[in-house]
Protein backbone atom coordinates (compact mmCIF):
# COMPACT_ATOMS: atom_id res chain seq x y z
CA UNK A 1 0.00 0.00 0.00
CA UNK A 2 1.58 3.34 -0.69
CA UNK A 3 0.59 5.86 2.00
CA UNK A 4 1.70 9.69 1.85
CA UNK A 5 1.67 11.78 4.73
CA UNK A 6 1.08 15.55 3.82
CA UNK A 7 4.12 18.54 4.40
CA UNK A 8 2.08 20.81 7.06
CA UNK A 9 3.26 19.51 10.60
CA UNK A 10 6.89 19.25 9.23
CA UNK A 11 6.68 22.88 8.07
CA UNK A 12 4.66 24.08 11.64
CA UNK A 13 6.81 22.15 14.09
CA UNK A 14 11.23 21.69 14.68
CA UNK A 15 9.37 20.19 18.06
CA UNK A 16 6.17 18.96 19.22
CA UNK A 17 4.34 15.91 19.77
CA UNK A 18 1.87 15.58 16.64
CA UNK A 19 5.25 15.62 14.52
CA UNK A 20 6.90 13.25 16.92
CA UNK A 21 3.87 11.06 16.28
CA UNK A 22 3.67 10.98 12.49
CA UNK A 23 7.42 10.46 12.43
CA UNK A 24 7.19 7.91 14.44
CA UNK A 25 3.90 6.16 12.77
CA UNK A 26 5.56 6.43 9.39
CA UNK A 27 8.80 4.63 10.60
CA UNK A 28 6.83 1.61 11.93
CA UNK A 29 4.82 0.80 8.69
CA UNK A 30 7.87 1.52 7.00
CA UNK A 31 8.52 -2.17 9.02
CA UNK A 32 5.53 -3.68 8.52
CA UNK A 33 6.36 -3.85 4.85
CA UNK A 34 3.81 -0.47 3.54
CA UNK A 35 5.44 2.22 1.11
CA UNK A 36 5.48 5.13 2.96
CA UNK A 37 6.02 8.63 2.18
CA UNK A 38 5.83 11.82 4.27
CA UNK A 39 6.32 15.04 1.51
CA UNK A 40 7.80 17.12 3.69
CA UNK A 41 8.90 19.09 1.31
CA UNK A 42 11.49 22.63 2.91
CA UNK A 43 10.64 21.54 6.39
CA UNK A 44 12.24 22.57 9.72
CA UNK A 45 11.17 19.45 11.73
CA UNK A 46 13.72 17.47 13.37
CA UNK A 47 11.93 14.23 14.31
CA UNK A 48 11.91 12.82 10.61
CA UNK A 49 15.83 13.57 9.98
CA UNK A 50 16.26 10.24 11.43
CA UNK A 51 14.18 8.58 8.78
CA UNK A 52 15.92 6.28 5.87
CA UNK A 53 15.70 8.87 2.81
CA UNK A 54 13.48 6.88 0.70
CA UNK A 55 10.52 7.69 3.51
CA UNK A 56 11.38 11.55 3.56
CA UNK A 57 10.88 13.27 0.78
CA UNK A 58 12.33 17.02 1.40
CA UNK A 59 15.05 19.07 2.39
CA UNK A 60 15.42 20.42 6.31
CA UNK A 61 16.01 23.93 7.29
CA UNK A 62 17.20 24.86 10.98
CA UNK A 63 14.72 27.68 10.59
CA UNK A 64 13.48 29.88 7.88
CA UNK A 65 14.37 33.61 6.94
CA UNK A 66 12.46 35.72 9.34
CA UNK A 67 8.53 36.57 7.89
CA UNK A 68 9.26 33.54 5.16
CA UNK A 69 6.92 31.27 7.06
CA UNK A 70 4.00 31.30 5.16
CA UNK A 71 5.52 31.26 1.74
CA UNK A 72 7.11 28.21 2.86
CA UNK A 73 3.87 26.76 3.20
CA UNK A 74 2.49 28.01 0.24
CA UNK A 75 5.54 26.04 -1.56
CA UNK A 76 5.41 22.99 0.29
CA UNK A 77 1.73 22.80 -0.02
CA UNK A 78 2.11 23.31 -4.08
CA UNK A 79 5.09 20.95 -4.35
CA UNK A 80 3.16 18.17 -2.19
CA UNK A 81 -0.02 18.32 -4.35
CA UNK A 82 1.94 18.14 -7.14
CA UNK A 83 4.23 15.13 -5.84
CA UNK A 84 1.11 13.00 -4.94
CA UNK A 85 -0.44 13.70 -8.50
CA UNK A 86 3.12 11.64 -9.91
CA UNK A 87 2.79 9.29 -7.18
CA UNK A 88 -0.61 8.50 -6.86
CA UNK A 89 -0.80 7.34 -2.97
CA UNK A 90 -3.68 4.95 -2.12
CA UNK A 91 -3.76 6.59 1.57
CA UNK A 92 -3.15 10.60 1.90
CA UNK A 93 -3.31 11.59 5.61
CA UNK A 94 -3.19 15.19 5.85
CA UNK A 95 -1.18 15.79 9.06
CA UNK A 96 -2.80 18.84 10.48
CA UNK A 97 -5.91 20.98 9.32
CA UNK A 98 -6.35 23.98 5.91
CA UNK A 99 -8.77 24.88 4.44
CA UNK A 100 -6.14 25.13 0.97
CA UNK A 101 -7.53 23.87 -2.12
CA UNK A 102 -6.25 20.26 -3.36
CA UNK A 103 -5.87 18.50 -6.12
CA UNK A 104 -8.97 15.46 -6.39
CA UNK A 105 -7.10 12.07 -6.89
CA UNK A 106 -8.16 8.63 -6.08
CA UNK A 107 -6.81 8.52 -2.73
CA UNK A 108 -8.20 7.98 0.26
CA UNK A 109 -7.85 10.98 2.53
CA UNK A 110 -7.61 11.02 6.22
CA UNK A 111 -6.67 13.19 9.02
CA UNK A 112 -6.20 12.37 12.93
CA UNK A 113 -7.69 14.70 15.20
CA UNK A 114 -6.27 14.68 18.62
CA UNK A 115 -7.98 16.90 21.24
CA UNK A 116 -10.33 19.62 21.34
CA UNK A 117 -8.54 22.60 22.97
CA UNK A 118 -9.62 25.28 20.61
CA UNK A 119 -13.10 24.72 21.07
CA UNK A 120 -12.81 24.21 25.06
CA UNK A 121 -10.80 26.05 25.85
CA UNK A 122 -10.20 28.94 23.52
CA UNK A 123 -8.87 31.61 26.05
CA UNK A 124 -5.78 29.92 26.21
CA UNK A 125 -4.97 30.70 22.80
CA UNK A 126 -3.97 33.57 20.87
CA UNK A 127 -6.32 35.60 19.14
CA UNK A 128 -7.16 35.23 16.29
CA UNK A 129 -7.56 31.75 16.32
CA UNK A 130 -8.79 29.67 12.96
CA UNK A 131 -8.07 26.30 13.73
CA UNK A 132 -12.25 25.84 14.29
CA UNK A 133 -12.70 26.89 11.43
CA UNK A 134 -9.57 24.90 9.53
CA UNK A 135 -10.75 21.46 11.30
CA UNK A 136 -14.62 22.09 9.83
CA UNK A 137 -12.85 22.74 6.09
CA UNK A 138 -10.64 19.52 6.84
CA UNK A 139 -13.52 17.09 8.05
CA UNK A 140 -16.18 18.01 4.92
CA UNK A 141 -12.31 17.06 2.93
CA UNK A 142 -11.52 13.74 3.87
CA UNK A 143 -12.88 10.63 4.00
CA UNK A 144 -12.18 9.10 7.53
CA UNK A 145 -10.94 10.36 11.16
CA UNK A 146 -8.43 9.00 13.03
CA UNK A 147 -9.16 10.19 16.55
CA UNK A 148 -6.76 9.21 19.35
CA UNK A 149 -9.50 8.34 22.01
CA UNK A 150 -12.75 7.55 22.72
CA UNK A 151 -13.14 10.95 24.42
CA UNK A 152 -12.21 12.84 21.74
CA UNK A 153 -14.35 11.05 19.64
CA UNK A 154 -17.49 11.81 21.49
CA UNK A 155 -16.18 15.45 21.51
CA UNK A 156 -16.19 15.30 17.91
CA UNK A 157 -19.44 13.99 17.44
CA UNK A 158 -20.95 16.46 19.98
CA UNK A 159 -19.15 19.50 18.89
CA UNK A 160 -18.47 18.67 14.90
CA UNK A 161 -21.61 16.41 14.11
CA UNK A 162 -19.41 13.82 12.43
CA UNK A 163 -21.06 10.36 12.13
CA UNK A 164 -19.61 8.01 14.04
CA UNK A 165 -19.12 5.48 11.47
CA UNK A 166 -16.71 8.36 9.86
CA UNK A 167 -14.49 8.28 12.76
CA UNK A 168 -12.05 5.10 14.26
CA UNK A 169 -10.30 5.38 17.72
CA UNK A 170 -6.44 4.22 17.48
CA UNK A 171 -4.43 5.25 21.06
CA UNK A 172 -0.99 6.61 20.79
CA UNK A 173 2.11 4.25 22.15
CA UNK A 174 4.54 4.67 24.10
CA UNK A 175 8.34 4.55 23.42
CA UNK A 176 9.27 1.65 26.28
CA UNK A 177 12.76 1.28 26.23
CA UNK A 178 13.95 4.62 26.12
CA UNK A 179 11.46 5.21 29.69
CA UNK A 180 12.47 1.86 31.42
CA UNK A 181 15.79 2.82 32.86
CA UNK A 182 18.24 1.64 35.67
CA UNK A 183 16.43 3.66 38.96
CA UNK A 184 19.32 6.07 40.56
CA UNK A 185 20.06 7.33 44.14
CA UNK A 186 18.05 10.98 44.00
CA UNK A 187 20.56 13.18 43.26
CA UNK A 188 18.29 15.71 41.46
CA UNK A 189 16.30 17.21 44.27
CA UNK A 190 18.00 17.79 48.16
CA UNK A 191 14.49 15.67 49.03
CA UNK A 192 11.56 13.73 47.69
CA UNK A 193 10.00 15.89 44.97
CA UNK A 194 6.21 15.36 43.08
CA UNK A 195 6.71 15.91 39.28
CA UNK A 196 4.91 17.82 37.26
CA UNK A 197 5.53 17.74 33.24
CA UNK A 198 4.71 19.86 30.38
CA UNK A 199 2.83 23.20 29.58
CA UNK A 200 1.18 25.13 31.94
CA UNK A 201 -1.64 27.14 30.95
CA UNK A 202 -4.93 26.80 32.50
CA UNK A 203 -7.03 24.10 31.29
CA UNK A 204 -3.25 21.86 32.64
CA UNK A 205 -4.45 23.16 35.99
CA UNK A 206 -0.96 23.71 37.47
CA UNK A 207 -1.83 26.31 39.84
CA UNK A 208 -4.81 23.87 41.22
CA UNK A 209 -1.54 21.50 41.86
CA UNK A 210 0.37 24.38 43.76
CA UNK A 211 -2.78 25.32 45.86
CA UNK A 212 -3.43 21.42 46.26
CA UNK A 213 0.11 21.39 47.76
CA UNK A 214 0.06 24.66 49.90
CA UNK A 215 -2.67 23.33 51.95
CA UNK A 216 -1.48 20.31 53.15
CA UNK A 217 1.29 21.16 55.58
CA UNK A 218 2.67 17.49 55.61
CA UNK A 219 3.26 17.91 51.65
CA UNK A 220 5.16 20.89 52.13
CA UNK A 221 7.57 19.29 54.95
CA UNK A 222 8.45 16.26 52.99
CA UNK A 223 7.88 16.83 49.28
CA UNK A 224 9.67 19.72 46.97
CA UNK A 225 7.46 20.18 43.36
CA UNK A 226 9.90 19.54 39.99
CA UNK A 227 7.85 20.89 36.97
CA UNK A 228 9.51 19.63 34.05
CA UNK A 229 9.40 21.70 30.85
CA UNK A 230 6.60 24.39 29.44
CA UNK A 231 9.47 27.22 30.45
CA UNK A 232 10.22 29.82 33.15
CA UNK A 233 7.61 30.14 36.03
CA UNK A 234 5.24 33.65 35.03
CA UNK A 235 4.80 36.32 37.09
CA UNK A 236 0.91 34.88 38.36
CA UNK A 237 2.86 31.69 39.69
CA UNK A 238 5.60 33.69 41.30
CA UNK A 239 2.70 35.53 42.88
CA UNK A 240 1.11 32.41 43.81
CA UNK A 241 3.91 30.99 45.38
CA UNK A 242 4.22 33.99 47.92
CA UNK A 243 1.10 34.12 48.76
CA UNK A 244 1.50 30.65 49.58
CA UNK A 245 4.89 31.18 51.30
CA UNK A 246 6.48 28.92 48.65
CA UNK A 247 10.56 28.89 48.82
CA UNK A 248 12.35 28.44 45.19
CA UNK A 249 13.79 25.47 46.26
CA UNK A 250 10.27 24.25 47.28
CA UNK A 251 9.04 24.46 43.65
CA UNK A 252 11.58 24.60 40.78
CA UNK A 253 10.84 24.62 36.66
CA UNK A 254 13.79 22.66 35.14
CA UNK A 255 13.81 22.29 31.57
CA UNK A 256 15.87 19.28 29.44
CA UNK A 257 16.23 16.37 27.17
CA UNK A 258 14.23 12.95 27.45
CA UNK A 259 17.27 11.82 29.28
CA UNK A 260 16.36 14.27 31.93
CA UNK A 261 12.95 13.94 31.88
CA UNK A 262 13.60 9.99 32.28
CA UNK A 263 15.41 10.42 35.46
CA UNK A 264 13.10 12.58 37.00
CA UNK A 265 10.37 10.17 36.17
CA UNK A 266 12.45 7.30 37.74
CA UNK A 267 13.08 9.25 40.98
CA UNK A 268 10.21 11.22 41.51
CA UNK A 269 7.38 10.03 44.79
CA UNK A 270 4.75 11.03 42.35
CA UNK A 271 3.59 12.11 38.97
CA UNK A 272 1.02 14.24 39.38
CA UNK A 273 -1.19 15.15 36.43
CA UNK A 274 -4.05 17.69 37.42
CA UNK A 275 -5.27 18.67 33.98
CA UNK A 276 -8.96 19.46 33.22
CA UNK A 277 -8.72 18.01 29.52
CA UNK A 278 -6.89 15.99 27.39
CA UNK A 279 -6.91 14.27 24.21
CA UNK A 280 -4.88 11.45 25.19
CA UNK A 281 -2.73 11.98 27.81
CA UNK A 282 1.06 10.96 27.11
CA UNK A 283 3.14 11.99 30.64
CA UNK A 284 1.48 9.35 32.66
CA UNK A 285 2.25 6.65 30.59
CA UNK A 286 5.61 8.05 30.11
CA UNK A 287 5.59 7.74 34.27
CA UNK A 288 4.67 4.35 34.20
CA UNK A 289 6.92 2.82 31.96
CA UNK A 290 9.60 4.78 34.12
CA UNK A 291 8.02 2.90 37.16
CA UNK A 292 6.58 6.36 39.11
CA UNK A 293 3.56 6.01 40.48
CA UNK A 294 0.64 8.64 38.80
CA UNK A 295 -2.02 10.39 40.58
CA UNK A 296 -4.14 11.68 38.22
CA UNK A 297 -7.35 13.97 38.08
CA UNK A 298 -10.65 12.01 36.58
CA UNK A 299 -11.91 13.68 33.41
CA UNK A 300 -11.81 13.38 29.59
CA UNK A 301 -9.54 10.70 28.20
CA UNK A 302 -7.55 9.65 31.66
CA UNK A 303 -9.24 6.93 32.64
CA UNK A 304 -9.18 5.56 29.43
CA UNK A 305 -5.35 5.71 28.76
CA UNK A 306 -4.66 5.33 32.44
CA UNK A 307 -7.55 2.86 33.36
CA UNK A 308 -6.87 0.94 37.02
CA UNK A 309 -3.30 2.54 37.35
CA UNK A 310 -3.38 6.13 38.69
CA UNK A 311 -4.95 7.17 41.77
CA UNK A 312 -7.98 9.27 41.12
CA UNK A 313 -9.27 13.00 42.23
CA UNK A 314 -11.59 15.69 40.78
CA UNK A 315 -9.21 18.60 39.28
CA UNK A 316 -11.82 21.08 40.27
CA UNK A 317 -11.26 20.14 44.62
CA UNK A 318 -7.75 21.12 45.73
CA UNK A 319 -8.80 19.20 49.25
CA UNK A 320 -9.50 15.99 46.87
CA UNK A 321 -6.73 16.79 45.08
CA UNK A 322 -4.44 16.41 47.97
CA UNK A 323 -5.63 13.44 49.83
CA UNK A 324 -5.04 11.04 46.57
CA UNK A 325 -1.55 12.41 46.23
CA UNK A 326 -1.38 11.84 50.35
CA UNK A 327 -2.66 8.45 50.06
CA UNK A 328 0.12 7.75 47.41
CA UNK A 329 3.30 8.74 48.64
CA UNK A 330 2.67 7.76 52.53
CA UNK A 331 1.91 4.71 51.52
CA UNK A 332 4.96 2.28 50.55
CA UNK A 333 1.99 -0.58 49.54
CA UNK A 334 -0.15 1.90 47.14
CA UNK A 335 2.97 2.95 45.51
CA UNK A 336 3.73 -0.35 44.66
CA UNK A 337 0.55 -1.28 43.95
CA UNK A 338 0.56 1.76 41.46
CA UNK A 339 3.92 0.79 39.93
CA UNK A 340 2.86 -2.38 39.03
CA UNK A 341 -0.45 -1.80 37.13
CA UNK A 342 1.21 0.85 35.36
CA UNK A 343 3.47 -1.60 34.19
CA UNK A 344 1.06 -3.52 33.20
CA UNK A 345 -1.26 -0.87 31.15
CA UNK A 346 1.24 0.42 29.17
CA UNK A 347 1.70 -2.83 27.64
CA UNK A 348 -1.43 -2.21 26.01
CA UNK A 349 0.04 0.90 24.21
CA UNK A 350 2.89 0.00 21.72
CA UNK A 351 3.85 2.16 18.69
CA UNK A 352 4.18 -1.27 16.97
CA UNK A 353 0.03 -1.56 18.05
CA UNK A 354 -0.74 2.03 17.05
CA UNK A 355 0.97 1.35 13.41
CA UNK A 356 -1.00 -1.58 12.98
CA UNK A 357 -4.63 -0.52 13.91
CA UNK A 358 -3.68 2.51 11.43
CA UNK A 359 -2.81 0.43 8.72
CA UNK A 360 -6.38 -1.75 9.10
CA UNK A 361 -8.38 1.07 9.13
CA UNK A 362 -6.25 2.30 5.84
CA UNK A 363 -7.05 -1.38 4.23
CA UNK A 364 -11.26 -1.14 5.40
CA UNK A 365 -11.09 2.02 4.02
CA UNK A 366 -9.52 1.42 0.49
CA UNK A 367 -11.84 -1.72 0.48
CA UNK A 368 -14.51 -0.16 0.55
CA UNK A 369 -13.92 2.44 -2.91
């Protein structure tokens, strides 16, 4: 089957996790024996550098020439439409959302959707926004939705009216080797620490974590907070950290590598994910393979992904929020009790899995033109 994958996440992302993902997806049914293409085309992404050259089609730039991006895309979008047409791809997944005229070829044409931010949670973003607007263009497009959960899918079908026979449900994986390291003495943090990973804006609920944490006096005597990545703390943290009598060496932003990020999973008490939403839901199973236990609020897609292994709370009650991380890390039993379910969900989350439930929704599809 020959399966192209579209220029426009190459071209929007050097970084980022829907990039990571198609680079990744395209690599393993590169193994499973598919011809695979991604038409990346003058792309600044680093993820698919790695990638045997017959798979990438396109040359990478460390960054274009300043107020060049959109002319970029205007050129990659022209020289992947025009790459397909010599081609002719039986699959075209379109790796992000435009409302850009394409060429009509015989191709099946789908698109994976993975969370619904811009519609829930539009403050957040910056104004003006048109991804709304971009997704509606790309779902009357295509033929079929990839969506990465269940929740998003009934988010889709609430907010987008698509039938549900237009959409499948294929979960992400999870990179296991590179996450089950040797476990190290703590040399990171002068005491135990709760991790925290990732952006920080307000539908992630971070400052429900910090409150969560300044209440409970026993949290503040034994634990330090480590928030991993999503940049400096702003000046509405700083102020909530005074106001909380919060020490910089009680809660520290350290930013890194996945080496770094591996260790701190490793020899962190907790993972802690208090988010309102989420697609999907990556960090805790990142935690899990790295053998920390995850407490974890209850909404959206988390007890999906994370099922029997996190310890539950409502993101909206700081009080709830702090006795399940309580019950976690003063308890030696729960913790291992927590370790070892994680270990066994994420075995239900390969890349190798992900790849393959693609690919038979590509074949269904096909068969049925």
């Amino acid at each position: 089957m020959k399966i192209s994958y579209d220029y426009q996440i190459f071209t929007n992302q050097s970084h980022g996790g829907i990039s990571r993902y198609y680079a990744i997806l395209a690599k393993e049914l590169s193994k499973q024996n598919q011809d695979v293409r991604i038409l990346a085309g003058f792309h600044r992404n680093s993820y698919i550098e790695g990638l045997p050259s017959d798979i990438v089609s396109g040359r990478r730039m460390d960054k274009y020439p300043k107020k060049t991006g959109r002319f970029f895309q205007l050129l990659n979008h022209g020289l992947s439409q025009v790459q397909m047409g010599v081609e002719r791809p039986d699959i075209i997944h379109e790796t992000y959302y435009s409302d850009w005229p394409r060429f009509k070829f015989s191709a099946c044409r789908v698109s994976s959707v993975y969370d619904m931010i811009h519609e829930l949670f539009s403050s957040d973003l910056s104004k003006p926004d048109r991804t709304t607007q971009l997704k509606k263009a790309t779902f009357s497009r295509i033929d079929h939705i990839l969506s990465i959960s269940e929740s998003t899918k009934s988010d889709l079908i609430k907010l987008f009216e698509i039938p549900e026979e237009k959409i499948s449900v294929v979960h992400l994986g999870v990179d296991l080797e590179s996450f089950q390291v040797q476990k190290r003495e703590n040399k990171i943090n002068r005491k135990p620490y709760l991790m925290y990973v990732g952006m920080r804006t307000s539908y992630k609920n971070f400052l429900g974590l910090m409150k969560a944490y300044a209440s409970s006096e026993k949290l503040k005597a034994d634990f330090d907070i480590i928030a991993f990545g999503g940049g400096v703390f702003n000046r509405q943290e700083k102020e909530l950290f005074k106001k909380h009598n919060l020490s910089k060496e009680q809660v520290r932003q350290i930013s890194g590598d996945d080496c770094d990020l591996v260790q701190l999973y490793t020899q962190a008490a907790a993972f802690v994910y208090p988010s309102l939403y989420e697609g999907f839901g990556l960090p805790p199973l990142e935690a899990m393979a790295a053998g920390c236990p995850v407490v974890t609020s209850n909404t959206s897609s988390m007890p999906e992904v994370i099922r029997q292994a996190g310890e539950y709370f409502n993101p909206n009650e700081c009080e709830e929020m702090k006795h399940a991380i309580e019950r976690v890390v003063y308890s030696s039993e729960r913790c291992k009790e927590l370790i070892e379910l994680g270990y066994e969900n994420i075995k239900d989350f390969s890349w190798e899995k992900c790849a393959r439930e693609t690919l038979k929704v590509y074949q269904n599809l096909i068969g049925l033109r």
